[in-house]
C-alpha atoms as a PDB file:
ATOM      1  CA  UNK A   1      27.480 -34.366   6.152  1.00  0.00           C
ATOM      2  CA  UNK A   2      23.611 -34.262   5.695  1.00  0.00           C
ATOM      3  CA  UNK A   3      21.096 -37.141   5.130  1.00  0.00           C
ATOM      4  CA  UNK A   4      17.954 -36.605   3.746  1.00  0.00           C
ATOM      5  CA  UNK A   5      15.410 -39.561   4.528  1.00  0.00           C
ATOM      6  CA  UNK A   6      11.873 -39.850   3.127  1.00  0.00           C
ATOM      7  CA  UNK A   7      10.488 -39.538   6.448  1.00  0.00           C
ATOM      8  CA  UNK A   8      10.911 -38.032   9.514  1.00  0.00           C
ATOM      9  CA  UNK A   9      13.928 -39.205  11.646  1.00  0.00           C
ATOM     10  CA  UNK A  10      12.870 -40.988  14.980  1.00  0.00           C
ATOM     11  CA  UNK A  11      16.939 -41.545  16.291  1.00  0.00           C
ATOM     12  CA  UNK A  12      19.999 -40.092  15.322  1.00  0.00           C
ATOM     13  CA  UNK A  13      23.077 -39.682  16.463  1.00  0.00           C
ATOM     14  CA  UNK A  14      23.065 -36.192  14.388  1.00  0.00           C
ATOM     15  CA  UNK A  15      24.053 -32.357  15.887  1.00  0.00           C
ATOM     16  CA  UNK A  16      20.769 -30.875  14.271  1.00  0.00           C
ATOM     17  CA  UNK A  17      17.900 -31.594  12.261  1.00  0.00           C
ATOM     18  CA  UNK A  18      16.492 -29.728   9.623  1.00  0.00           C
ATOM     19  CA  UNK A  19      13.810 -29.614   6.795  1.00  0.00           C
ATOM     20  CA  UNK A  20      10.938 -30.659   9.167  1.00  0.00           C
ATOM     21  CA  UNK A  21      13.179 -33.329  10.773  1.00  0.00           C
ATOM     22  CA  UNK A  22      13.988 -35.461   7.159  1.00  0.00           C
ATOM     23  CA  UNK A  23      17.735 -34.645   7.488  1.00  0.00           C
ATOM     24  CA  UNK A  24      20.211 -35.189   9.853  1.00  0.00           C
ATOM     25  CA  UNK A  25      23.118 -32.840   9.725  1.00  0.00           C
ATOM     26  CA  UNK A  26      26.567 -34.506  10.828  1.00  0.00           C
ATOM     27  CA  UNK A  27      29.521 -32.114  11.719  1.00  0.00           C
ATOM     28  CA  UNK A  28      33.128 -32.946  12.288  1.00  0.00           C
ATOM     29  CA  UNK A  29      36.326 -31.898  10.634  1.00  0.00           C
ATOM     30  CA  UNK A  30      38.445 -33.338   7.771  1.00  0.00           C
ATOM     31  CA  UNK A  31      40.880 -34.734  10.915  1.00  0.00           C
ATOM     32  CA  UNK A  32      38.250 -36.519  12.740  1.00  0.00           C
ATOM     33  CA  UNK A  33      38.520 -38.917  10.150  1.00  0.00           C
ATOM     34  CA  UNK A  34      42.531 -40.080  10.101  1.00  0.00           C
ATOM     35  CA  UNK A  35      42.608 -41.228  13.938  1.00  0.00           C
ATOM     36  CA  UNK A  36      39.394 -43.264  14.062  1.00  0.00           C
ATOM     37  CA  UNK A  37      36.807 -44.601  12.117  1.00  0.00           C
ATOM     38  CA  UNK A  38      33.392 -42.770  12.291  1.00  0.00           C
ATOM     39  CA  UNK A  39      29.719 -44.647  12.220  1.00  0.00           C
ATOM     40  CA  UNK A  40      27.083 -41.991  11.770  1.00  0.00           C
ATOM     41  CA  UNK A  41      23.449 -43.567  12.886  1.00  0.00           C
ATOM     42  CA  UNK A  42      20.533 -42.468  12.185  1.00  0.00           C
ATOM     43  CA  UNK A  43      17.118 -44.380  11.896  1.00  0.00           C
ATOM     44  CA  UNK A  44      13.745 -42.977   9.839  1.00  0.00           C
ATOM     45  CA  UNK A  45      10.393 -44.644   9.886  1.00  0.00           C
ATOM     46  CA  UNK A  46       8.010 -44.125   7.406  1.00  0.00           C
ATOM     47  CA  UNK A  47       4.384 -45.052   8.079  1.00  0.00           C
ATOM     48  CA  UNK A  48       1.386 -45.611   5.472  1.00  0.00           C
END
């Protein structure tokens, strides 16, 4: 799973970062997701 923030991401809980550190890439397969529930975090701060 990848999410692409507006800014640059200053936490994450993410394997990798890419496109100058605006997405955080999430991996995990399909059965990762029937035994538990999974919260993905990660936090972006955008500065005037």
């Amino acid at each position: 799973m990848r999410v692409t923030f507006p800014g640059p991401v200053a936490l994450s809980d993410a394997q990798a970062l890419e496109d100058g550190g605006r997405t955080a890439v999430f991996r995990f397969d399909g059965a990762a997701l029937n035994d538990r529930p999974q919260v993905l975090r990660a936090v972006a701060v955008l500065r005037p």
